[in-house]
Protein backbone atom coordinates (compact mmCIF):
# COMPACT_ATOMS: atom_id res chain seq x y z
CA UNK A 1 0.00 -28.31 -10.24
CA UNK A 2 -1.81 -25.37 -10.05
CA UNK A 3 -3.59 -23.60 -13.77
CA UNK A 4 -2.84 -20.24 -13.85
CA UNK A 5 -6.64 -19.14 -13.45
CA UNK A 6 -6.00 -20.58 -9.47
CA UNK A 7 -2.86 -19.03 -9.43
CA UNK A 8 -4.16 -15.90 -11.32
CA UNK A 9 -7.10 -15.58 -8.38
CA UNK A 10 -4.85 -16.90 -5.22
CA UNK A 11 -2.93 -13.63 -6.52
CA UNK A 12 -5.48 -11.53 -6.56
CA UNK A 13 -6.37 -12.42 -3.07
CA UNK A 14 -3.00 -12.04 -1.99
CA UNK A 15 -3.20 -8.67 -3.17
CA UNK A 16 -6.54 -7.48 -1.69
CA UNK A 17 -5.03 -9.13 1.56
CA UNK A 18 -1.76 -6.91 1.19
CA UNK A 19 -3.80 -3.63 0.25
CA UNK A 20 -6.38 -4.46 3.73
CA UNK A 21 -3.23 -4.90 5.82
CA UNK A 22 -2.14 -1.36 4.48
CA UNK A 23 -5.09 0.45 5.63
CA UNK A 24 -6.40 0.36 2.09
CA UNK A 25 -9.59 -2.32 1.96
CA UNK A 26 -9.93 -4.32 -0.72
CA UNK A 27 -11.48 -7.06 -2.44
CA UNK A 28 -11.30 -9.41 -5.42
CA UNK A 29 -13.12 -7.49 -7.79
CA UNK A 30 -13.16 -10.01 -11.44
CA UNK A 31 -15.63 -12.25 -9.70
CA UNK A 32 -17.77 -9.49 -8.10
CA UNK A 33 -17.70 -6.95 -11.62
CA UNK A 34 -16.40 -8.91 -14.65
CA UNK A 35 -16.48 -7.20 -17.79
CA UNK A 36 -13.58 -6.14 -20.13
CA UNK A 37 -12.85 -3.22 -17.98
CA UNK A 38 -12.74 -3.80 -14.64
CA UNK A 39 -9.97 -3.80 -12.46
CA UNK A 40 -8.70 -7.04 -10.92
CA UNK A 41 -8.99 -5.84 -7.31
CA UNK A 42 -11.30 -3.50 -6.33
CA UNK A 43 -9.96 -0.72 -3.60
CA UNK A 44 -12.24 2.25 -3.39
CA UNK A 45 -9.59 4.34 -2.07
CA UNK A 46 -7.18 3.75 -4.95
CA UNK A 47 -10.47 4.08 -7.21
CA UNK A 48 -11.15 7.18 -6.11
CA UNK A 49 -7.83 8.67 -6.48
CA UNK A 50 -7.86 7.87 -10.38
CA UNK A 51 -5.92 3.96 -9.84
CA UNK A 52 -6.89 1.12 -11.58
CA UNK A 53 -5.29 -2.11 -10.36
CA UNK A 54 -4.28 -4.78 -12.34
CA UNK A 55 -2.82 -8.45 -10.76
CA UNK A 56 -0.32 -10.40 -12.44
CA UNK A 57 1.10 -13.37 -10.10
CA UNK A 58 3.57 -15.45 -12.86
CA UNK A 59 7.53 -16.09 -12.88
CA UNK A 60 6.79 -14.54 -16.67
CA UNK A 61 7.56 -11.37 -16.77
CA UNK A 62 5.75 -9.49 -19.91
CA UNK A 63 5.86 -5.66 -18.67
CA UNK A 64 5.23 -3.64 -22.11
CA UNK A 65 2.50 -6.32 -23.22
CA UNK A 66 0.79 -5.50 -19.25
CA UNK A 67 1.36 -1.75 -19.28
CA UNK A 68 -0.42 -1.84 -23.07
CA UNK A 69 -3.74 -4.06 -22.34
CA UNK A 70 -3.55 -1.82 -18.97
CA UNK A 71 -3.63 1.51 -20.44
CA UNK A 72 -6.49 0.14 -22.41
CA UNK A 73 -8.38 -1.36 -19.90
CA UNK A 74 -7.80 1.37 -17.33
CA UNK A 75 -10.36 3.98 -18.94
CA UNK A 76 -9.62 7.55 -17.93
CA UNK A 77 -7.70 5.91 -14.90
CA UNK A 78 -3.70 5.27 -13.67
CA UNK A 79 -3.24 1.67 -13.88
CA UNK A 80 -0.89 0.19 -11.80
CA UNK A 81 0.20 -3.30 -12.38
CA UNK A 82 0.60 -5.21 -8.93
CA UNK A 83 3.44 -8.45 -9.55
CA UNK A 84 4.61 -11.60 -7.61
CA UNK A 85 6.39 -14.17 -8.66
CA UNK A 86 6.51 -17.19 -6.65
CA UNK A 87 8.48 -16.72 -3.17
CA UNK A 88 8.81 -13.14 -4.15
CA UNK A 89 7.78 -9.71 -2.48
CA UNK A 90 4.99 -7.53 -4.39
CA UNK A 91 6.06 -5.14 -6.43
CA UNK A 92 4.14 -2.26 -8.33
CA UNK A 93 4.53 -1.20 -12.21
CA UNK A 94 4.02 2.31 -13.14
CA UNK A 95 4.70 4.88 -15.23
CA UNK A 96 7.56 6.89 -14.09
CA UNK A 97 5.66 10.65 -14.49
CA UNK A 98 3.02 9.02 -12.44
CA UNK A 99 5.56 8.38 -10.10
CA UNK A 100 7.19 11.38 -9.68
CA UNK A 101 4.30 13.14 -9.08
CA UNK A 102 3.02 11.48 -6.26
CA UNK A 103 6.66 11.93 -4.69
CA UNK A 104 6.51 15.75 -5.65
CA UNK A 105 3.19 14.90 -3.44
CA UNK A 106 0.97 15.19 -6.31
CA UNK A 107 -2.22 13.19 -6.93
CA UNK A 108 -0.67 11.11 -9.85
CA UNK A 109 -3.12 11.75 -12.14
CA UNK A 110 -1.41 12.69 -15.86
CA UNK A 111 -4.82 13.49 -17.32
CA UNK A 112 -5.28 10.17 -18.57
């Protein structure tokens, strides 16, 4: 059986694999930066267009508890919540505005 820190890491490698496959390079950042606010993976592209990216690989699903510690943790960024759950697809929290504005082809950034 596997604690969630593995599982919590495998995801976060999983996700930096996904984002690299996309054209978007990136790494595991937690090991690399630590610190209360830094984001799980580390993309300089998403960085730099005002994204903060936060991993959550668990069959749990706690989305108001995540977007809260993200907005937190996020600092004057967008934080968008990457999730798995086992033998699932990737899917990405956040906030609707956000949202719409990068359809409208906005940069998604709500001041924040």
């Amino acid at each position: 059986m596997i604690n969630s820190r593995q599982k919590g890491a495998r995801g976060e490698r999983e996700l930096a694999k996904l984002l690299t496959e996309a054209g978007f390079p990136a790494e595991r950042a937690q090991q690399y930066k630590g610190g209360q606010h830094s984001a799980d993976v580390s993309c300089p592209e998403l960085e730099a267009r005002g994204f903060h990216v936060e991993v959550k690989r668990t069959e749990r699903v706690l989305l108001y508890e995540w977007l809260e510690k993200a907005r937190i943790e996020a600092v004057g960024k967008t934080p968008v919540i990457f999730h798995k759950r086992n033998r699932g697809e990737w899917v990405a929290i956040i906030d609707a505005p956000v949202l719409l504005d990068l359809i409208k082809g906005g940069t998604g950034d709500r001041g924040t």
